[in-house]
C-alpha atoms as a PDB file:
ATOM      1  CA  UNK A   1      23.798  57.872 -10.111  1.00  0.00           C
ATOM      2  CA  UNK A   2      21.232  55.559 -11.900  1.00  0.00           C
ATOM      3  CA  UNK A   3      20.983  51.360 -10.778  1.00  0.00           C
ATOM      4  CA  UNK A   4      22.353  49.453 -12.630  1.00  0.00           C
ATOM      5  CA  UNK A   5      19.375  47.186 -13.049  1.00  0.00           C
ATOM      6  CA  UNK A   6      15.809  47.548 -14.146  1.00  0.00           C
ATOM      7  CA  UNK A   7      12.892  47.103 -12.512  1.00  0.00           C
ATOM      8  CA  UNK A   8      11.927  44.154 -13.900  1.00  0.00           C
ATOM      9  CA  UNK A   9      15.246  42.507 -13.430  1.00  0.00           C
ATOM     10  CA  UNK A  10      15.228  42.850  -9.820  1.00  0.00           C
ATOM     11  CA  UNK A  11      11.539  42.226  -9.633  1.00  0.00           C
ATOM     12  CA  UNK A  12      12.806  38.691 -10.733  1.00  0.00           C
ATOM     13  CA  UNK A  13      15.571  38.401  -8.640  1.00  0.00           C
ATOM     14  CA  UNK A  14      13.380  39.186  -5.706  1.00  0.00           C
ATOM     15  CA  UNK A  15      10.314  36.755  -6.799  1.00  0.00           C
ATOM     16  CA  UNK A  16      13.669  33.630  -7.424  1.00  0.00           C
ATOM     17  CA  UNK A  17      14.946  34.788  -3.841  1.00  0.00           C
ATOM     18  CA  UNK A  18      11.481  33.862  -2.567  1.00  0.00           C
ATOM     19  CA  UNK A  19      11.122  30.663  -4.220  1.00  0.00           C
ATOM     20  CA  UNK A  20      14.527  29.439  -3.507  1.00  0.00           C
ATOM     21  CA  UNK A  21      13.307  30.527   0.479  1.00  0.00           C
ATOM     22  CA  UNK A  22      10.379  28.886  -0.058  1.00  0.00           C
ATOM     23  CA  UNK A  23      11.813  25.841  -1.129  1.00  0.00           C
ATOM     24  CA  UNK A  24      14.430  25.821   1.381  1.00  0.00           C
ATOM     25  CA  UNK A  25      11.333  26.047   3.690  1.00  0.00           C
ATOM     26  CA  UNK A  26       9.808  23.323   2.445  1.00  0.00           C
ATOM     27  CA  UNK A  27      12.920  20.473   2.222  1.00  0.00           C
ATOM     28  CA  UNK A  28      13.300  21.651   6.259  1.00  0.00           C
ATOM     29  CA  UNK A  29       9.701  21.233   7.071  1.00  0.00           C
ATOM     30  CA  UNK A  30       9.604  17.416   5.092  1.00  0.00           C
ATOM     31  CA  UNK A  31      12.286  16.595   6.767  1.00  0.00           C
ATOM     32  CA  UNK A  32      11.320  17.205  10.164  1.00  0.00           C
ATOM     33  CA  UNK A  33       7.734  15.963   9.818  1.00  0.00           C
ATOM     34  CA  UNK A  34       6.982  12.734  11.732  1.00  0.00           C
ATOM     35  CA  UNK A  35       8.335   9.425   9.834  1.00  0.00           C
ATOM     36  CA  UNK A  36       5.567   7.271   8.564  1.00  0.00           C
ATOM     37  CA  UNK A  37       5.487   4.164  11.152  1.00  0.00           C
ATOM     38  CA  UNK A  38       6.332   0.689   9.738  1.00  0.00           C
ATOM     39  CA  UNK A  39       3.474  -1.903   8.350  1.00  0.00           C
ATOM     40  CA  UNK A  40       2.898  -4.401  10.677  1.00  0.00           C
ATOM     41  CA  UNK A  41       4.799  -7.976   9.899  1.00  0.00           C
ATOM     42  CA  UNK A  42       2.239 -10.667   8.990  1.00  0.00           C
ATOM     43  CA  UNK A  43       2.168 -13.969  11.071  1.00  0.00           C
ATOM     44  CA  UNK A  44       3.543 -17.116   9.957  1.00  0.00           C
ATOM     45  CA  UNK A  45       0.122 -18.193   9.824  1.00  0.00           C
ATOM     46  CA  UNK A  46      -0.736 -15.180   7.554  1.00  0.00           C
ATOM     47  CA  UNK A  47       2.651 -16.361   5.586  1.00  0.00           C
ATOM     48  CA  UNK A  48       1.498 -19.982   5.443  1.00  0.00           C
ATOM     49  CA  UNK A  49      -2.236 -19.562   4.505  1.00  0.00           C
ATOM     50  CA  UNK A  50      -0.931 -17.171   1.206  1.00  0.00           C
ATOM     51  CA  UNK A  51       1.535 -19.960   0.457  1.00  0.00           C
ATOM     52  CA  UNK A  52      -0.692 -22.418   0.479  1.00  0.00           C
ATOM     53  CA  UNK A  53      -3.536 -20.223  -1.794  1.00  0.00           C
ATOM     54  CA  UNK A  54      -0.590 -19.808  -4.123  1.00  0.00           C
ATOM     55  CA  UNK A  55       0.531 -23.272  -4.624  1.00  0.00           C
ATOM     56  CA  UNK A  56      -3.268 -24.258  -5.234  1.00  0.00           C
ATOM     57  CA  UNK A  57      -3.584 -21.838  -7.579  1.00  0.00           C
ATOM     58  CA  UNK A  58      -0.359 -23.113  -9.460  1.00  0.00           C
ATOM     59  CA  UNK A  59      -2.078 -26.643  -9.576  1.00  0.00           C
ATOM     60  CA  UNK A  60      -5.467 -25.810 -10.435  1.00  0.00           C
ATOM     61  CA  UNK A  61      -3.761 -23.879 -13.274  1.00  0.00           C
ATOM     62  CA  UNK A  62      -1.434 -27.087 -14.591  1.00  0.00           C
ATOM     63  CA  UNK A  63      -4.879 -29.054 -14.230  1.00  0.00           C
ATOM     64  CA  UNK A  64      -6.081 -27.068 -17.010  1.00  0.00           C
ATOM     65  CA  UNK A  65      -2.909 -26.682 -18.988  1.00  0.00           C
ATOM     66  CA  UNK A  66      -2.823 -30.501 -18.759  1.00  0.00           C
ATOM     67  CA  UNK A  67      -4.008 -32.289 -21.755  1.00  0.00           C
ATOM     68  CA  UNK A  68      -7.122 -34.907 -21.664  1.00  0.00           C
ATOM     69  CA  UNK A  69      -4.979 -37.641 -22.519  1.00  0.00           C
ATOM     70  CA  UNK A  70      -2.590 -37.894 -19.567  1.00  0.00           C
END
């Protein structure tokens, strides 16, 4: 009785049977890999002190949008 498939047919079935294992592998081993810990909150002094930068930044720039005239 001869197979019903070629060599090189089931040479490719094998090598898509490993990558599909090897990507099964893979989505397993990302998901059970340590989850990345949170950034650390900044204080309200942190929050404050950028606030502040910002809003002198604003004015400095509508100082110098600001015609010479007013």
């Amino acid at each position: 009785m001869e197979p019903t498939r070629s060599k090189g047919s089931a040479w490719s079935l094998g090598v898509g049977m490993v990558g599909g294992l090897a990507v099964v592998v893979g989505l397993l081993a990302g998901c059970a890999s340590e989850k990345p810990k949170p950034m650390a909150q900044p204080s309200s002094e942190q929050v404050k002190g950028n606030a502040d930068r910002g809003f002198d930044r604003l004015k400095q720039e509508e100082r110098e949008r600001r015609p010479a005239g007013m």
